[in-house]
PDB file of N, CA and C in Angstrom:
ATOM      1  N   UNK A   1     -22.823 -71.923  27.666  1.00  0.00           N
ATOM      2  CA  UNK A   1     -22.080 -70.834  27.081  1.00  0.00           C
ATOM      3  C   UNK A   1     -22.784 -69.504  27.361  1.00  0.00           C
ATOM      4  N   UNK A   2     -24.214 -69.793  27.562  1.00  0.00           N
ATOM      5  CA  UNK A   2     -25.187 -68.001  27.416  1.00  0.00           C
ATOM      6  C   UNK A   2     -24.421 -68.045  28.990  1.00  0.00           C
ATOM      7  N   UNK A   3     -24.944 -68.733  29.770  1.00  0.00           N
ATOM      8  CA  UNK A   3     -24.835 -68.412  31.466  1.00  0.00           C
ATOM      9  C   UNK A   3     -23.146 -67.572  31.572  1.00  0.00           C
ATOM     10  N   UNK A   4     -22.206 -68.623  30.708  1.00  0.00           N
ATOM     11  CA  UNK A   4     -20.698 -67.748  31.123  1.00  0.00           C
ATOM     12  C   UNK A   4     -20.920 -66.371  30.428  1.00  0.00           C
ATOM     13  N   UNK A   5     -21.375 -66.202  29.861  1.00  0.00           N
ATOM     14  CA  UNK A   5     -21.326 -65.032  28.953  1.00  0.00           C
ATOM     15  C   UNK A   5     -22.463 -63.847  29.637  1.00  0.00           C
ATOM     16  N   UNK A   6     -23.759 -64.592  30.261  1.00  0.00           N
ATOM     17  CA  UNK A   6     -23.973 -63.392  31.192  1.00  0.00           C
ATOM     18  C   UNK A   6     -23.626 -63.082  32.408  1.00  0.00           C
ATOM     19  N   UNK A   7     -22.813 -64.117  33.017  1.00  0.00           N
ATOM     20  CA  UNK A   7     -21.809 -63.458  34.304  1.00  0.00           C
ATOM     21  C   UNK A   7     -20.461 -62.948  33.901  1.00  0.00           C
ATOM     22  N   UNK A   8     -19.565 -63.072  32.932  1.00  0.00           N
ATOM     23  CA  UNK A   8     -18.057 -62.674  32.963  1.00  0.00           C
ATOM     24  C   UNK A   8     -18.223 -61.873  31.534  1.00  0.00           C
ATOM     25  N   UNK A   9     -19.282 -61.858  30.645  1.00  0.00           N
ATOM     26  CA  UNK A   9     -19.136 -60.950  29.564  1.00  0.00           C
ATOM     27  C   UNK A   9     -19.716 -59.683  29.967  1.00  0.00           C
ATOM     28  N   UNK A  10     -19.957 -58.603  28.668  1.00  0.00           N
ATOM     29  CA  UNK A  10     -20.420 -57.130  29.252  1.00  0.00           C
ATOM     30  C   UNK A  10     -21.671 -56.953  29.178  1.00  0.00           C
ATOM     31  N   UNK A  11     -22.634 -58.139  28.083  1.00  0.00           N
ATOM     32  CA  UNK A  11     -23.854 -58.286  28.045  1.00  0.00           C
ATOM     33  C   UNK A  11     -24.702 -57.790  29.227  1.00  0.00           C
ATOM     34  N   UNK A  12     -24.230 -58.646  30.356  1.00  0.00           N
ATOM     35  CA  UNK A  12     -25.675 -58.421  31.825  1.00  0.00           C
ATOM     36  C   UNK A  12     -25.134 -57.083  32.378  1.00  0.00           C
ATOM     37  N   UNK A  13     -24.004 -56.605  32.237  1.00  0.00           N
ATOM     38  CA  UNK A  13     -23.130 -55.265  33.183  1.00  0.00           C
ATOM     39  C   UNK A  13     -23.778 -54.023  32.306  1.00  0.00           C
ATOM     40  N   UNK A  14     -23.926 -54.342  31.235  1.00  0.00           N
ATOM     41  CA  UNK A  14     -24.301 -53.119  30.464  1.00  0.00           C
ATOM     42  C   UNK A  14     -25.408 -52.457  31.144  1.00  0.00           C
ATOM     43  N   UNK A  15     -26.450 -52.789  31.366  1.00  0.00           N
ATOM     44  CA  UNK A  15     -27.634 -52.668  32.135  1.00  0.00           C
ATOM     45  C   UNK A  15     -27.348 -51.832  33.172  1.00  0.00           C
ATOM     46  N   UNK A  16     -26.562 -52.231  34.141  1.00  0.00           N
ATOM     47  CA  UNK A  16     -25.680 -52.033  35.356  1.00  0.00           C
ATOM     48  C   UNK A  16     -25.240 -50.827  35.099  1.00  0.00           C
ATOM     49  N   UNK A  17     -24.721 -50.771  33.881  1.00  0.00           N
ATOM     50  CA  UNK A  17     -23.626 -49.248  33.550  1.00  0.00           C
ATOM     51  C   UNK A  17     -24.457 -48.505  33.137  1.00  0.00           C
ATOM     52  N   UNK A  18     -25.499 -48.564  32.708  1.00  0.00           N
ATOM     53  CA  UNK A  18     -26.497 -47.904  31.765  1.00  0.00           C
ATOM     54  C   UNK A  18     -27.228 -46.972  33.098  1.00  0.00           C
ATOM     55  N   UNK A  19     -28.121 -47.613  34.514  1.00  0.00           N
ATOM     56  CA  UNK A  19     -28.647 -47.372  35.269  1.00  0.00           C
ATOM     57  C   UNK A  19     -27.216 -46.404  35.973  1.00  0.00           C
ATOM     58  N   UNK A  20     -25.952 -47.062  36.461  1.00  0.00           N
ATOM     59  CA  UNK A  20     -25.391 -46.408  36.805  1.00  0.00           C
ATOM     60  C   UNK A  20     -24.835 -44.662  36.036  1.00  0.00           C
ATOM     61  N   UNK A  21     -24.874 -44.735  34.773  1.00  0.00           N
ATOM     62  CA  UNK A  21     -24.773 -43.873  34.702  1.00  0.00           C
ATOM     63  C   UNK A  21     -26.033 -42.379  34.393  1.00  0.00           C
ATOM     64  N   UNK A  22     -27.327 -42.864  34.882  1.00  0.00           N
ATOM     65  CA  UNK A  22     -27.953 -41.720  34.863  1.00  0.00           C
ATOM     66  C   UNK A  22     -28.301 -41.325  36.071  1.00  0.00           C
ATOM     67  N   UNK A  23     -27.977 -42.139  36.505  1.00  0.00           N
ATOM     68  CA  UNK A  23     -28.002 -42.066  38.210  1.00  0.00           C
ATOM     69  C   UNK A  23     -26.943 -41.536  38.924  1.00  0.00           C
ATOM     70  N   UNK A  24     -25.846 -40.972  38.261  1.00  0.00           N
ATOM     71  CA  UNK A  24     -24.182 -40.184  38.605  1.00  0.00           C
ATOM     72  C   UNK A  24     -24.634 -38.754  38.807  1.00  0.00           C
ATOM     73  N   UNK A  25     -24.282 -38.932  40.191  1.00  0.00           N
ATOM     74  CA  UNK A  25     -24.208 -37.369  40.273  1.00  0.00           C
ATOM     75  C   UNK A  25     -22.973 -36.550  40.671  1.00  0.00           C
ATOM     76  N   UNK A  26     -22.922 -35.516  40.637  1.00  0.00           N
ATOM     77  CA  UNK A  26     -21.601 -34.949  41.298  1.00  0.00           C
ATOM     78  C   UNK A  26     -21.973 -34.741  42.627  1.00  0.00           C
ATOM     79  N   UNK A  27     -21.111 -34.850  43.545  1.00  0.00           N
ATOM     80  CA  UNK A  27     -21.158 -34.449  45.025  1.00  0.00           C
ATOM     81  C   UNK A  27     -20.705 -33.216  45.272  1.00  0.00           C
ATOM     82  N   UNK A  28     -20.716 -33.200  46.720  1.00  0.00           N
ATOM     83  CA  UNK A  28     -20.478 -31.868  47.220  1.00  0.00           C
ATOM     84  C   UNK A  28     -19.403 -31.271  46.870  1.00  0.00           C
ATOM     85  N   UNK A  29     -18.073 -32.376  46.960  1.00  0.00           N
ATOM     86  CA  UNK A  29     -16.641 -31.812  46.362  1.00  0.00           C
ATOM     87  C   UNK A  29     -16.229 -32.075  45.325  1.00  0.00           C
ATOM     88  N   UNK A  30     -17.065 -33.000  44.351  1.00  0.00           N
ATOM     89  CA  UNK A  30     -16.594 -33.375  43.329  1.00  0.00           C
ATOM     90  C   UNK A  30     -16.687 -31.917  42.337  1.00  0.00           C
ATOM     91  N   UNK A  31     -15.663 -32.098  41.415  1.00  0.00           N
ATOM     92  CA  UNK A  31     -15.147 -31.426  40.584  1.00  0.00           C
ATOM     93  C   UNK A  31     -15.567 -31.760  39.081  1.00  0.00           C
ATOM     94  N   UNK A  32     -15.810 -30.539  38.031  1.00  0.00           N
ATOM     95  CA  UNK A  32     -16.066 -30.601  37.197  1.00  0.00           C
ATOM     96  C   UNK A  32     -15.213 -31.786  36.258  1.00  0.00           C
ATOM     97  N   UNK A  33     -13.970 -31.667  36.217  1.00  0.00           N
ATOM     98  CA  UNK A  33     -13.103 -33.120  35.789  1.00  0.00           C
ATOM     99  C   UNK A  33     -13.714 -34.304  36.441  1.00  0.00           C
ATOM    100  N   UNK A  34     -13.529 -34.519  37.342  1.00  0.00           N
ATOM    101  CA  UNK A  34     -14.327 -35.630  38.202  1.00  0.00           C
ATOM    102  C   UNK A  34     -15.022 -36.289  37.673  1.00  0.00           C
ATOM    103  N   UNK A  35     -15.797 -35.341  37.764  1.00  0.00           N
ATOM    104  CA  UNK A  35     -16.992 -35.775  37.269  1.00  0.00           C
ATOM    105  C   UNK A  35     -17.303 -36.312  35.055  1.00  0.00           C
ATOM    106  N   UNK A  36     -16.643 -35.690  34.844  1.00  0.00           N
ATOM    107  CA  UNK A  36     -16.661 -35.606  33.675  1.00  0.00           C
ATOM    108  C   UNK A  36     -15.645 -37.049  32.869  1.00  0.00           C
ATOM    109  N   UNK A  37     -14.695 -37.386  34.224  1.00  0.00           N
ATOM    110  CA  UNK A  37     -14.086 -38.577  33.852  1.00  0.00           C
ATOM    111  C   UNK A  37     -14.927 -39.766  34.321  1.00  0.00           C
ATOM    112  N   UNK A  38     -15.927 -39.475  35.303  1.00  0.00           N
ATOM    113  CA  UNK A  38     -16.941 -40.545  35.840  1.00  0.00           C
ATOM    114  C   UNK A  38     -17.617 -40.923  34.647  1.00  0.00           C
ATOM    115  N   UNK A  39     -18.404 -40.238  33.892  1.00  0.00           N
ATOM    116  CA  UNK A  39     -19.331 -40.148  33.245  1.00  0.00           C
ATOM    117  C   UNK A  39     -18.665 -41.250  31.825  1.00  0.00           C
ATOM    118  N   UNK A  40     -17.385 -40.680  31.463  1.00  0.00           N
ATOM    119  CA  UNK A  40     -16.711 -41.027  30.180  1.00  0.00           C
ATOM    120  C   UNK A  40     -16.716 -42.684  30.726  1.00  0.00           C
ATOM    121  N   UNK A  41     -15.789 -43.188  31.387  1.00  0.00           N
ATOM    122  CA  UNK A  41     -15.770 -44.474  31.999  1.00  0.00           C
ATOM    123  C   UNK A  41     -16.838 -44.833  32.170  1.00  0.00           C
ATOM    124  N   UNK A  42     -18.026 -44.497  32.862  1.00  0.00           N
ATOM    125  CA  UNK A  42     -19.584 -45.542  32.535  1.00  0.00           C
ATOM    126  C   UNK A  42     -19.694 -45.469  31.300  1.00  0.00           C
ATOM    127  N   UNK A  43     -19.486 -44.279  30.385  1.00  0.00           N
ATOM    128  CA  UNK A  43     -20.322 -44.466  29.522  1.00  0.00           C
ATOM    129  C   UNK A  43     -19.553 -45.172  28.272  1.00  0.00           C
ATOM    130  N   UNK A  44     -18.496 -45.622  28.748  1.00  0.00           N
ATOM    131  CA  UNK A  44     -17.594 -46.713  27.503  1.00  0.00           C
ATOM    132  C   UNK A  44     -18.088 -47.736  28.102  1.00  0.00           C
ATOM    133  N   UNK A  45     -18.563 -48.233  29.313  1.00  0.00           N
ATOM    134  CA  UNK A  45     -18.968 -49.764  29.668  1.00  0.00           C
ATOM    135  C   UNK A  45     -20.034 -49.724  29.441  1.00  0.00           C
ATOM    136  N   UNK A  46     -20.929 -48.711  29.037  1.00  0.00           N
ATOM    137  CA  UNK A  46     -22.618 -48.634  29.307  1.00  0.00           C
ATOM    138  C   UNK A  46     -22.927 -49.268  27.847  1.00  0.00           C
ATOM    139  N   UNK A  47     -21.914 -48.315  26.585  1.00  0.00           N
ATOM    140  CA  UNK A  47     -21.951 -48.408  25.157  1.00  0.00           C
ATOM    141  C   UNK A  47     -21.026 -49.029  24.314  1.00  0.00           C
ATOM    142  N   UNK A  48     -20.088 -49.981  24.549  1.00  0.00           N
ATOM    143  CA  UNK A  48     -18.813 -50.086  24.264  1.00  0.00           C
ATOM    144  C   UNK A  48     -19.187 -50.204  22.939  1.00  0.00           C
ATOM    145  N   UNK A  49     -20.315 -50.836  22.285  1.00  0.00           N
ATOM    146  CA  UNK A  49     -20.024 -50.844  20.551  1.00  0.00           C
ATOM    147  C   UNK A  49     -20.492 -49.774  19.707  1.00  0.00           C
ATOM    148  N   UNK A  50     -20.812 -48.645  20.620  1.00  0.00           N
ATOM    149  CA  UNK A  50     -21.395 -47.230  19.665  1.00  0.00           C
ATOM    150  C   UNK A  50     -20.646 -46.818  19.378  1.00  0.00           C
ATOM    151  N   UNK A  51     -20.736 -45.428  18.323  1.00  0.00           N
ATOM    152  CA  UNK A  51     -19.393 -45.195  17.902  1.00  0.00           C
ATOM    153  C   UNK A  51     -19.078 -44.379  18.687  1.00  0.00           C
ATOM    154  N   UNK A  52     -18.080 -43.975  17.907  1.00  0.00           N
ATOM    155  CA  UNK A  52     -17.778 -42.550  18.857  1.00  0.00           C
ATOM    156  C   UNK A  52     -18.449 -41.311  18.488  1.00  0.00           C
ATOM    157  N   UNK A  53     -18.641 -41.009  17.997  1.00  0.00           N
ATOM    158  CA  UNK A  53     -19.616 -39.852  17.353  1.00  0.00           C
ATOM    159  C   UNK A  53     -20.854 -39.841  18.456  1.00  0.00           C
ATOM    160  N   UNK A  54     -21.761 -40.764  18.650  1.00  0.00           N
ATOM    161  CA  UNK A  54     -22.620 -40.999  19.377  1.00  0.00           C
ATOM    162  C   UNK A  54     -22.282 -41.344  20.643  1.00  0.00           C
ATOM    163  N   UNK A  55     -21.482 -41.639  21.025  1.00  0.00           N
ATOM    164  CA  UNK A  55     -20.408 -41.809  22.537  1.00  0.00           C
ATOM    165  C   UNK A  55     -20.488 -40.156  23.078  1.00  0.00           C
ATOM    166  N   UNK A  56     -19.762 -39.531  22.273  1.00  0.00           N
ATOM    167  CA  UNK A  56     -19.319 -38.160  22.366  1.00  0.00           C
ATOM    168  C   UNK A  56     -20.684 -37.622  22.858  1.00  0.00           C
ATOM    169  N   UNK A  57     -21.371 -37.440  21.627  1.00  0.00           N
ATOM    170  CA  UNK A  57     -23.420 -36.780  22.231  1.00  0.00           C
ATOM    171  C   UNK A  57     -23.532 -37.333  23.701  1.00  0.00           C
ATOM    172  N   UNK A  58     -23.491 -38.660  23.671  1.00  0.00           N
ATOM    173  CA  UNK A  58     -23.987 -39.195  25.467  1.00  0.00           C
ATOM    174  C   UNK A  58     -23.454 -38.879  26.028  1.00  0.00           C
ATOM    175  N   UNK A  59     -22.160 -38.651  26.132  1.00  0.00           N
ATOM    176  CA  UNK A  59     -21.127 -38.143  27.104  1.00  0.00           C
ATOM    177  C   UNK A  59     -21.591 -35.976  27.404  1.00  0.00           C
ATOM    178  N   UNK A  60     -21.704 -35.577  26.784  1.00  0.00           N
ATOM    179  CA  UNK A  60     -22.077 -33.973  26.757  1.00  0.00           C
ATOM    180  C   UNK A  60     -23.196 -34.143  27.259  1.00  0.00           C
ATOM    181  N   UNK A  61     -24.526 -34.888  26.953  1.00  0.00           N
ATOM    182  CA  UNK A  61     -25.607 -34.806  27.520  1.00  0.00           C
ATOM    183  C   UNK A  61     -25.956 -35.248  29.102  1.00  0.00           C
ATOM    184  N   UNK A  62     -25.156 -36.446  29.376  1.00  0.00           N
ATOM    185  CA  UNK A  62     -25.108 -36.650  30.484  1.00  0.00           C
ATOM    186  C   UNK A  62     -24.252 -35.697  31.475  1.00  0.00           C
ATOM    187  N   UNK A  63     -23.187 -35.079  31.454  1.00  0.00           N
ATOM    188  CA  UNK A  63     -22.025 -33.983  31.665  1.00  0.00           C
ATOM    189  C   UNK A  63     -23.270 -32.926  31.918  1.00  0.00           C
ATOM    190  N   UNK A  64     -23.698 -32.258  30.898  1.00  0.00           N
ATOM    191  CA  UNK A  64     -24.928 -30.834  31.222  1.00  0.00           C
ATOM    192  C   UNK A  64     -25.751 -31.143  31.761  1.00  0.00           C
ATOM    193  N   UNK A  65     -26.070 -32.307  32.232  1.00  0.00           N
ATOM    194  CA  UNK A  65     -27.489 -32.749  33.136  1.00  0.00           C
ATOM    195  C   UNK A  65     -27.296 -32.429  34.507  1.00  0.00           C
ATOM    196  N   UNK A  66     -25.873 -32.765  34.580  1.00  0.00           N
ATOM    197  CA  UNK A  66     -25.838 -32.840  35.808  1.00  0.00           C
ATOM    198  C   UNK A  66     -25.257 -31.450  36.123  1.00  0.00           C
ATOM    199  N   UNK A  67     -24.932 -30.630  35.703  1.00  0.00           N
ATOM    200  CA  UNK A  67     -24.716 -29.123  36.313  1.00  0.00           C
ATOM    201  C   UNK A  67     -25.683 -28.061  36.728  1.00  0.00           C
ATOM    202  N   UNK A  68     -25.705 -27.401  37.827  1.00  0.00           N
ATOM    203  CA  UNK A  68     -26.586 -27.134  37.825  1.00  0.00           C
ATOM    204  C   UNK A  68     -26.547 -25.253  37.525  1.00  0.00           C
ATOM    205  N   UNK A  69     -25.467 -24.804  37.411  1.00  0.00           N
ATOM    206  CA  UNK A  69     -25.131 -23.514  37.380  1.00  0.00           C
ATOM    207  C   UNK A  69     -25.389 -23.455  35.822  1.00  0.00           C
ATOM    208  N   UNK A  70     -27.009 -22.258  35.717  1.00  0.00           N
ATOM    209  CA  UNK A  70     -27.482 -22.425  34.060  1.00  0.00           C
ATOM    210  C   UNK A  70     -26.594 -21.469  33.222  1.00  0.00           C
ATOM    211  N   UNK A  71     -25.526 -20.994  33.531  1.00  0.00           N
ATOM    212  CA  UNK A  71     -24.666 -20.306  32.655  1.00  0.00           C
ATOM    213  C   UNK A  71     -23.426 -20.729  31.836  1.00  0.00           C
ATOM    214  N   UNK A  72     -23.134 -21.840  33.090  1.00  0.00           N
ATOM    215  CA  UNK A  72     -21.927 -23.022  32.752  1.00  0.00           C
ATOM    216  C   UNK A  72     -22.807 -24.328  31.900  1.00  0.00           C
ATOM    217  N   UNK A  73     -24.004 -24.470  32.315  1.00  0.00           N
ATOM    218  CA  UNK A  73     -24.589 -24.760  30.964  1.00  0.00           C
ATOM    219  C   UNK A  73     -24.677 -24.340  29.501  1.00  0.00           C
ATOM    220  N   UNK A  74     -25.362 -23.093  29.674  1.00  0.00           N
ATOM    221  CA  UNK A  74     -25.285 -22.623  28.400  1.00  0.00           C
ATOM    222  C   UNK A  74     -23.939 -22.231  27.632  1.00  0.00           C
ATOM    223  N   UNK A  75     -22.978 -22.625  28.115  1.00  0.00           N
ATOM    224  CA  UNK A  75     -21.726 -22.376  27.809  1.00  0.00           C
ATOM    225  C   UNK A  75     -21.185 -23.903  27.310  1.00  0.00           C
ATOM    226  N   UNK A  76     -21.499 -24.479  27.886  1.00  0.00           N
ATOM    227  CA  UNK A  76     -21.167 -25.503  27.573  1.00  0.00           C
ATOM    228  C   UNK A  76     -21.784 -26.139  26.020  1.00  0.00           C
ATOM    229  N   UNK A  77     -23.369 -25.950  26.228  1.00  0.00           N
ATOM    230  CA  UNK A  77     -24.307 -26.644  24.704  1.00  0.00           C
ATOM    231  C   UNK A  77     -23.685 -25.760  23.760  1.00  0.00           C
TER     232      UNK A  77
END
């Protein structure tokens, strides 16, 4: 039962989503939406049982990390 549950459950992927998402960057053409819908989607597979309150924080923190224009930052926090 553990073995099905760490290949087809979210247990072993979480890891996966977790690395994948600090490791997201925006590219050359990617777009502020883009990007910002990348981030939301890892970060519901990365966290699926946090709440949302704390979803929301990871999601903004990861989003301002990756910008690099410090005005559209500070606009953003």
């Amino acid at each position: 039962m553990e073995a099905l549950l760490l290949r087809f459950g979210h247990g072993g992927k979480m890891d996966v989503f977790k690395s994948q998402l600090k490791s997201r960057t925006r590219g050359k053409d990617g777009t502020l939406p883009e990007l910002a819908q990348a981030i939301q989607r890892l970060e519901r597979q990365a966290y699926p049982e946090a709440p949302l309150s704390v979803r929301e924080v990871l999601e903004k923190d990861y989003f301002v990390d990756e910008i690099v224009d410090t005005e559209v930052r500070w606009k953003i926090l």
